[in-house]
N, C-alpha and C. Protein backbone atom coordinates (compact mmCIF):
# COMPACT_ATOMS: atom_id res chain seq x y z
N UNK A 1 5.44 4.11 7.57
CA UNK A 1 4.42 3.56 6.73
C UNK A 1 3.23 3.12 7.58
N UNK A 2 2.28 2.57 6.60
CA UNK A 2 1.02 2.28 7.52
C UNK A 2 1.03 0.35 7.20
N UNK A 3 0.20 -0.28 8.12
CA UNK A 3 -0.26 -1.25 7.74
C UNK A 3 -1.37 -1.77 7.76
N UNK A 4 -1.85 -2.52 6.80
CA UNK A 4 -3.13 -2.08 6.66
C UNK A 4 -3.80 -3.96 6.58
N UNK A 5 -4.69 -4.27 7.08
CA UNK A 5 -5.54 -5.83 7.65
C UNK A 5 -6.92 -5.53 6.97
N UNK A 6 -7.59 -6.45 6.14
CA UNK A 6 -8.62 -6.37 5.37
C UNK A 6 -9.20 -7.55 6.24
N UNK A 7 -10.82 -7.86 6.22
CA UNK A 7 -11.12 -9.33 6.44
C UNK A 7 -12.96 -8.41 6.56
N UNK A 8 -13.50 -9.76 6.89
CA UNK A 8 -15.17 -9.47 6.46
C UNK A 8 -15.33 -10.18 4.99
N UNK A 9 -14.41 -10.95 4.12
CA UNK A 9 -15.06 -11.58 3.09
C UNK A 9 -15.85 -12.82 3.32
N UNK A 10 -15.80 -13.38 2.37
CA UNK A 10 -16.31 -15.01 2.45
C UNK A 10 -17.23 -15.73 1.18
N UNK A 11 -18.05 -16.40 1.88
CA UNK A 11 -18.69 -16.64 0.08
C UNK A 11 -20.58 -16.43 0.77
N UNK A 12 -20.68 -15.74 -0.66
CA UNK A 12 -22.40 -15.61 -0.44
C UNK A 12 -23.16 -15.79 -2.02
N UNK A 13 -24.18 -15.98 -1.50
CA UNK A 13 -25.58 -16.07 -2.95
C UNK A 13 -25.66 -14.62 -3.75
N UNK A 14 -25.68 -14.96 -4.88
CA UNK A 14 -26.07 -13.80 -5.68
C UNK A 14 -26.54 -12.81 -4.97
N UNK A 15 -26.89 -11.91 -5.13
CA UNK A 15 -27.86 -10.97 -4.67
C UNK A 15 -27.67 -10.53 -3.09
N UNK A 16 -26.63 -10.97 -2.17
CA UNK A 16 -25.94 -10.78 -0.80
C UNK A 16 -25.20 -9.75 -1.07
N UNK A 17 -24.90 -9.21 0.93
CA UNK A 17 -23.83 -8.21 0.96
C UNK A 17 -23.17 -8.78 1.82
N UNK A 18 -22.00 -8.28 1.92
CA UNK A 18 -20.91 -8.29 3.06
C UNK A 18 -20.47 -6.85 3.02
N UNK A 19 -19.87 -7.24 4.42
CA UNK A 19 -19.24 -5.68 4.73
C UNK A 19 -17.73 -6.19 4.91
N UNK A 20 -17.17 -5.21 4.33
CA UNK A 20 -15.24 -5.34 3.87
C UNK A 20 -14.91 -4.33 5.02
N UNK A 21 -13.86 -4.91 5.85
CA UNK A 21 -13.23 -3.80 7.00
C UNK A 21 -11.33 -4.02 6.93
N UNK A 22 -11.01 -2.74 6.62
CA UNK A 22 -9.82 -2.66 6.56
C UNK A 22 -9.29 -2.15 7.85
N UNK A 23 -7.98 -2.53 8.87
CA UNK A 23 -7.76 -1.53 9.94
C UNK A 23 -6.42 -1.51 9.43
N UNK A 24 -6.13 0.18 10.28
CA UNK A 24 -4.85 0.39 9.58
C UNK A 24 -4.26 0.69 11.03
N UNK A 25 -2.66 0.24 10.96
CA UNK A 25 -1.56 0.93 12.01
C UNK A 25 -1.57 2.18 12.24
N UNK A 26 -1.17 2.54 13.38
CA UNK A 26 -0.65 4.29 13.53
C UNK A 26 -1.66 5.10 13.88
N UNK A 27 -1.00 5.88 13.86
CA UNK A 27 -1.92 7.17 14.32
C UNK A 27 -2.24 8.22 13.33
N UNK A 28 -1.65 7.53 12.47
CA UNK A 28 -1.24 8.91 11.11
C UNK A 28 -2.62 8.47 9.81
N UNK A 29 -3.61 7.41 10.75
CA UNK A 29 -4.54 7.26 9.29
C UNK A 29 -5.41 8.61 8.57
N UNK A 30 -5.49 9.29 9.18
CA UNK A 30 -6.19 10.45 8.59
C UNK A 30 -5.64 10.94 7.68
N UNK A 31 -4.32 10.84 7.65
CA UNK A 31 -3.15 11.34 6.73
C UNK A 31 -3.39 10.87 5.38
N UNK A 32 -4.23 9.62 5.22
CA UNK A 32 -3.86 8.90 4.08
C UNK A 32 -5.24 8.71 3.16
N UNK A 33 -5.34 9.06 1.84
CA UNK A 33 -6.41 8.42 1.10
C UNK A 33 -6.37 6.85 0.73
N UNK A 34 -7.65 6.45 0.88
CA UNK A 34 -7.88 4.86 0.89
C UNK A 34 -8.59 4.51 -0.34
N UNK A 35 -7.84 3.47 -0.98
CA UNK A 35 -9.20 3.05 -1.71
C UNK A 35 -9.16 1.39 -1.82
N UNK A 36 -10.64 0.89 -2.23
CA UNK A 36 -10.28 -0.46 -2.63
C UNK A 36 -10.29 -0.94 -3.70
N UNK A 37 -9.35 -2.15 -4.11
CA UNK A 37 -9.60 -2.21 -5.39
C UNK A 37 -9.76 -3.88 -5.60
N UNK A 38 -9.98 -4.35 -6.05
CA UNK A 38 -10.32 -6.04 -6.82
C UNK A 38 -9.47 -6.69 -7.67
N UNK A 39 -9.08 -8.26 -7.59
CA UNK A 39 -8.67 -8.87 -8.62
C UNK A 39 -9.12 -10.16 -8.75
N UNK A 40 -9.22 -10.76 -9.77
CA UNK A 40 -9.97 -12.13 -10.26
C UNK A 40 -8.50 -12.71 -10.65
N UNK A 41 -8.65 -13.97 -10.48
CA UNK A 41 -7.43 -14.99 -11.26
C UNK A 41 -7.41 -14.54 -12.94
N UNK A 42 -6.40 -14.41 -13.17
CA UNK A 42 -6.55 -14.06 -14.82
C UNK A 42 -6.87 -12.57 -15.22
N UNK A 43 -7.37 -11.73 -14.32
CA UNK A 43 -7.68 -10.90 -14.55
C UNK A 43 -7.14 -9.37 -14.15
N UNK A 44 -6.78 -8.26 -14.50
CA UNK A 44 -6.01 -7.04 -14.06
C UNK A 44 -7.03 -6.57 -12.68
N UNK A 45 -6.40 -6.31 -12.03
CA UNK A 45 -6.56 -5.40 -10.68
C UNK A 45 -7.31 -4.02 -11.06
N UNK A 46 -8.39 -4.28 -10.41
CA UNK A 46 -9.59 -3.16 -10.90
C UNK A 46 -9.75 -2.00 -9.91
N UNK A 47 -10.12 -0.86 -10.05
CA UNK A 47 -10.28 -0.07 -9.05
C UNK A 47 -11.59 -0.16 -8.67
N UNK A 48 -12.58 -0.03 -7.86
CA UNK A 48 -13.88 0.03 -6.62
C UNK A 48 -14.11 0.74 -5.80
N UNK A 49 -13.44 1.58 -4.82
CA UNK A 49 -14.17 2.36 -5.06
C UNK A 49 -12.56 3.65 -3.82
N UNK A 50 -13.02 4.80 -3.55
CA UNK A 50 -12.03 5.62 -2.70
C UNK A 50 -12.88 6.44 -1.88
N UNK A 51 -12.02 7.17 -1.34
CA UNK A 51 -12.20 7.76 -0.33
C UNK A 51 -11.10 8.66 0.36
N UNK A 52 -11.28 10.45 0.56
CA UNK A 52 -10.71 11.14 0.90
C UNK A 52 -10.50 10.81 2.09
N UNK A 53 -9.29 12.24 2.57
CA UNK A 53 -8.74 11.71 4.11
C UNK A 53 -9.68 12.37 5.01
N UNK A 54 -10.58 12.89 5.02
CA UNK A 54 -11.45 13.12 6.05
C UNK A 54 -13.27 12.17 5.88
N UNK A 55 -13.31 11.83 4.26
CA UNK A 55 -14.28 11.14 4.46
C UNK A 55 -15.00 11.35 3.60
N UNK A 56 -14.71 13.06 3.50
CA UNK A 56 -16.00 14.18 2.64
C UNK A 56 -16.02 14.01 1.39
N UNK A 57 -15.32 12.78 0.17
CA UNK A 57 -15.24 12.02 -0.71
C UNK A 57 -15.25 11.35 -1.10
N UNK A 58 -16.04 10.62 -1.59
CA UNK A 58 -15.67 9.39 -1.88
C UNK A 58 -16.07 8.83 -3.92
N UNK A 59 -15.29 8.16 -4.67
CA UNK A 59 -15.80 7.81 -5.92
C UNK A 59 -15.84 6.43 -6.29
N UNK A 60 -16.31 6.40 -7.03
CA UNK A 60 -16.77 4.27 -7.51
C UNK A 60 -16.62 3.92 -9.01
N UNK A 61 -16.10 2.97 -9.41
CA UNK A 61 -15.90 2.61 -10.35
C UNK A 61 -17.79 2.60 -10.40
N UNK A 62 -17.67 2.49 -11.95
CA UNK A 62 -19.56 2.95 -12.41
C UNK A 62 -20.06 1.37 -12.16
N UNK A 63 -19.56 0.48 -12.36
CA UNK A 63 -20.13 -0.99 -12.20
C UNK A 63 -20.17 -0.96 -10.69
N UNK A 64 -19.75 -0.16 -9.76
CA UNK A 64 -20.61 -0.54 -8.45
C UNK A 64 -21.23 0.48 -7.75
N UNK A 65 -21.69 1.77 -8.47
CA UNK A 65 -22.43 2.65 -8.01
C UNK A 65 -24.18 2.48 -7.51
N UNK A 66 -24.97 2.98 -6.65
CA UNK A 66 -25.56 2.48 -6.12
C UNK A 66 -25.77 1.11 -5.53
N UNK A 67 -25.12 0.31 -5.09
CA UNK A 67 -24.59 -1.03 -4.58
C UNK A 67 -24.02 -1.10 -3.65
N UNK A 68 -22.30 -0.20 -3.91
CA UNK A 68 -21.67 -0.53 -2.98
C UNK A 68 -21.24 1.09 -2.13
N UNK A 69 -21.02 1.18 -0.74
CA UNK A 69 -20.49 2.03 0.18
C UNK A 69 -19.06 2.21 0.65
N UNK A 70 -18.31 3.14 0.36
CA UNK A 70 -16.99 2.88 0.90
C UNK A 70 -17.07 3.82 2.37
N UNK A 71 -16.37 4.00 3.24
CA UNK A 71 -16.79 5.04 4.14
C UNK A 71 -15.39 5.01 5.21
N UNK A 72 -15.35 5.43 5.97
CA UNK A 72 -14.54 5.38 7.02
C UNK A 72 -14.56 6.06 8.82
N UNK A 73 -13.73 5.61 9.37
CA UNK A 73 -14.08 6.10 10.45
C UNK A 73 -12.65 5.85 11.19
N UNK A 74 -11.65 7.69 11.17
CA UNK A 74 -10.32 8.11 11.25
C UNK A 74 -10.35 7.80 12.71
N UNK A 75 -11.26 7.38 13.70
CA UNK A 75 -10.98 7.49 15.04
C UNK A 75 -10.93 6.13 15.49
N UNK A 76 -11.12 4.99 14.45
CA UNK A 76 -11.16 3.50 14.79
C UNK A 76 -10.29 3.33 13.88
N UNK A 77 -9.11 4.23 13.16
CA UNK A 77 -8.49 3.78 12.24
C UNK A 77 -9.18 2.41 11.19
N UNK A 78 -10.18 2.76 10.46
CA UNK A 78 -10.61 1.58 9.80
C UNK A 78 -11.30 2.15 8.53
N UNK A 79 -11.44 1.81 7.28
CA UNK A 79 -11.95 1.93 6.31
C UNK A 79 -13.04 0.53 5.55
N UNK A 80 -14.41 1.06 5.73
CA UNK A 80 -15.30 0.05 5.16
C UNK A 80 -15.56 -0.12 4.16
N UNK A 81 -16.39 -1.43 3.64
CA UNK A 81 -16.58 -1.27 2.11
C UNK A 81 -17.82 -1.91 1.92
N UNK A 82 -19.05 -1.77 2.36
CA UNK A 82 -20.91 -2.58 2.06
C UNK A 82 -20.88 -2.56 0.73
N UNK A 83 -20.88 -4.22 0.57
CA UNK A 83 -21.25 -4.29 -0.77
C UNK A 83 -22.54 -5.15 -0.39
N UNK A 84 -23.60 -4.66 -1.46
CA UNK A 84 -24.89 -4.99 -1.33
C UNK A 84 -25.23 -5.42 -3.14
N UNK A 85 -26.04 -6.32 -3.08
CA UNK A 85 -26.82 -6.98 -4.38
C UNK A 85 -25.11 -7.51 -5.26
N UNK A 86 -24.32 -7.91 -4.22
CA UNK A 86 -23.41 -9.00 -5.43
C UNK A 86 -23.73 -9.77 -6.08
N UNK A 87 -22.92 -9.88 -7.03
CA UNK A 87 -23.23 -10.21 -8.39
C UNK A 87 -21.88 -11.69 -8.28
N UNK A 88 -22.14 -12.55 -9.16
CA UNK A 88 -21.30 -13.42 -9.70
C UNK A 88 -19.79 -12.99 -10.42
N UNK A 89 -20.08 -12.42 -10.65
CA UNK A 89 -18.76 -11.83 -11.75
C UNK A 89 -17.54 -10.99 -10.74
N UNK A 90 -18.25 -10.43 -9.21
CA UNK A 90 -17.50 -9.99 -8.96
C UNK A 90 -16.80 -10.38 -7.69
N UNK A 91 -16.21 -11.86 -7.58
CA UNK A 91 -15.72 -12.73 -7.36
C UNK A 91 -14.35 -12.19 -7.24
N UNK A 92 -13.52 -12.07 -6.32
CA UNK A 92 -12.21 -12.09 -6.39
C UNK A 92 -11.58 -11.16 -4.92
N UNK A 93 -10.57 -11.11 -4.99
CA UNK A 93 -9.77 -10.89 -3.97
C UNK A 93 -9.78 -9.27 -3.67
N UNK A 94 -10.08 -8.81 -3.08
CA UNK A 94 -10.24 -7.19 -2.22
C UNK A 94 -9.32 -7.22 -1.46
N UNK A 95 -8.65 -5.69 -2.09
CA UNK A 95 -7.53 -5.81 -1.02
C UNK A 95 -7.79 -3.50 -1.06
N UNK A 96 -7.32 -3.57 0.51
CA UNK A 96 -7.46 -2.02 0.24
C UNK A 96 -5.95 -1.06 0.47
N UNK A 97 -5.87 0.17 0.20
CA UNK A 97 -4.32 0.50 -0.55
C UNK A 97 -4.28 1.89 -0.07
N UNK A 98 -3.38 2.72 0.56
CA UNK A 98 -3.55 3.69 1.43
C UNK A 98 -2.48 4.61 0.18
N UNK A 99 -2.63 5.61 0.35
CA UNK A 99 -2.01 7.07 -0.99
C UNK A 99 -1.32 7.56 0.01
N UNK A 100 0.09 8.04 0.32
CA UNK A 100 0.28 9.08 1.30
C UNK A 100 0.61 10.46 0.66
N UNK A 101 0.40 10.59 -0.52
CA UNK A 101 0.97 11.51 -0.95
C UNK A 101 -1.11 12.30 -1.07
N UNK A 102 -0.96 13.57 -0.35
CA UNK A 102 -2.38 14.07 -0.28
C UNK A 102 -2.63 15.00 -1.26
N UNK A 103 -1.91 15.38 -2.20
CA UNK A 103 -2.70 15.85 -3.44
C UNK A 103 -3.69 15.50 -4.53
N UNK A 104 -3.86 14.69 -4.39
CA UNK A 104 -5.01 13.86 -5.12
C UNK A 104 -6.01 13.53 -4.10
N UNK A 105 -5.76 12.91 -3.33
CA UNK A 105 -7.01 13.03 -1.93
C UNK A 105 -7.94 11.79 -2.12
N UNK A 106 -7.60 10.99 -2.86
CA UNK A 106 -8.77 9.84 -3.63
C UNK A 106 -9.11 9.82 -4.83
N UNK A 107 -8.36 11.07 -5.18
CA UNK A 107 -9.44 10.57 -6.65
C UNK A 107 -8.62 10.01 -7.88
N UNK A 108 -7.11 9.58 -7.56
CA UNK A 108 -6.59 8.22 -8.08
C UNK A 108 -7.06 6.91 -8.50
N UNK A 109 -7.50 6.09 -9.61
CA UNK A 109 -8.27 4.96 -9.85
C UNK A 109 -7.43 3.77 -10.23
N UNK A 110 -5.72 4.29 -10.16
CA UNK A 110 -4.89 2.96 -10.58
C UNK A 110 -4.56 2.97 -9.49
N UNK A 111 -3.92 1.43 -9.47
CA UNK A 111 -3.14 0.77 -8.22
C UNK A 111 -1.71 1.22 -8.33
N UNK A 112 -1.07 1.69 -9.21
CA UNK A 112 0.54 2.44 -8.85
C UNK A 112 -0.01 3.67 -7.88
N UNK A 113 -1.05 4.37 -7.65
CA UNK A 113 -0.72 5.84 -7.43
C UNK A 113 -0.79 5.59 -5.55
N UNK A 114 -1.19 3.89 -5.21
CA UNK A 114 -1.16 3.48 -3.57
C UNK A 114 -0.19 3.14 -3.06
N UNK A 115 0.31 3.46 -1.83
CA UNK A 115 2.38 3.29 -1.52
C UNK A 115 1.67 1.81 -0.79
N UNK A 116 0.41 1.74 0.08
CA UNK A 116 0.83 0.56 1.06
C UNK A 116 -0.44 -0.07 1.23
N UNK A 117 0.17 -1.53 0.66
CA UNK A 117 -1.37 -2.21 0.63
C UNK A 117 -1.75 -3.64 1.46
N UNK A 118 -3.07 -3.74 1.66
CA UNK A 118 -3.37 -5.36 2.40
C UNK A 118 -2.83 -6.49 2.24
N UNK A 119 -3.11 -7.54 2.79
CA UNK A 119 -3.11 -8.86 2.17
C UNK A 119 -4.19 -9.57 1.20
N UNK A 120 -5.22 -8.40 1.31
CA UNK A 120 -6.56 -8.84 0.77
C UNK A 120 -7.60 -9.71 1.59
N UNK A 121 -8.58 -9.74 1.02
CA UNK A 121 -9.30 -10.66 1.96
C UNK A 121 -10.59 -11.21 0.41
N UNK A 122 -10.76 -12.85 0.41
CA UNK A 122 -11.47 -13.66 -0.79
C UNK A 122 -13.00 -13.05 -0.44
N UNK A 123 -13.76 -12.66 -1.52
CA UNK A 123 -14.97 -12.45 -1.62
C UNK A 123 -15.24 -13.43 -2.94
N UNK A 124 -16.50 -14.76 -2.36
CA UNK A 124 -16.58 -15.60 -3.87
C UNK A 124 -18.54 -15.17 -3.69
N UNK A 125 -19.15 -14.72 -4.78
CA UNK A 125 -20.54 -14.93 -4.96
C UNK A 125 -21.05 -16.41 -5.79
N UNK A 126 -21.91 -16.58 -5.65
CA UNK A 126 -21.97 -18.04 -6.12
C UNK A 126 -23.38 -17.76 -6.64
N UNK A 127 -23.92 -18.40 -8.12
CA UNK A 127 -25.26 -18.07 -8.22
C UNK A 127 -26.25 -19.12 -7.80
C-alpha cells in the first residue's frame, strides 16, 4: 500500500489561497490515481478535484473550476492542490486518496472508488 501525509492548510481571509501538498510512500506513486476530496462537520465528503497517473488529467468538481489546481509531480512523490479566491463555505478538512486500481485513471468522483487515504489536513476561510 501507499501512505499518504497532507499538510499546507490553515486559516485564511476570504478571497486567499493556500497550497495543499500531499506526499506519498514508495516508489510505486506513479502507479496510483490521486484525488482530493473535502468534508465539513455535518456534512458528506465531497469530491474536488483528480488527477491521472502521469498527470495528463486532471477533473474538478464544477464549484472549484477555474480557482483551484490539482497537479503533481511522480518524481517528488507528491500531489498538489492551489486553491485560489477561497470562499467561506469551503471550510473543512482535505484529505487526499490514492485509486490503485488503473482503469479509471481519475476519473472516479466518490470516495469508495480510493483504497488509501490521508489524515487530512484543516483548511478554515473566515470572512
Amino acid at each position: 500500500q501507499v501512505q499518504l501525509a497532507e499538510s499546507g492548510g490553515g486559516s485564511v481571509q476570504a478571497g486567499g489561497s493556500l497550497r495543499l501538498s500531499c506526499a506519498a510512500s514508495g516508489r510505486t506513486f506513479s502507479t496510483y490515481a490521486m484525488a482530493w476530496f473535502r468534508q465539513a462537520p455535518g456534512k458528506e465528503r465531497e469530491f474536488v478535484a483528480s488527477i491521472s497517473r502521469s498527470g495528463s488529467n486532471t477533473y474538478y468538481a464544477d464549484s472549484v473550476k477555474g480557482r483551484f489546481t490539482i497537479s503533481r509531480d511522480n518524481a517528488k512523490n507528491t500531489v498538489y492542490l492551489q486553491m485560489n479566491n477561497l470562499k467561506p463555505e469551503e471550510t473543512a478538512v482535505y484529505s487526499c486518496a490514492a485509486d490503485r486500481d488503473p482503469f479509471f485513471d481519475g476519473t472516479k468522483r466518490y470516495s469508495g472508488a480510493y483504497n488509501y487515504w490521508g489524515q487530512g489536513t484543516q483548511v478554515t476561510v473566515s470572512s
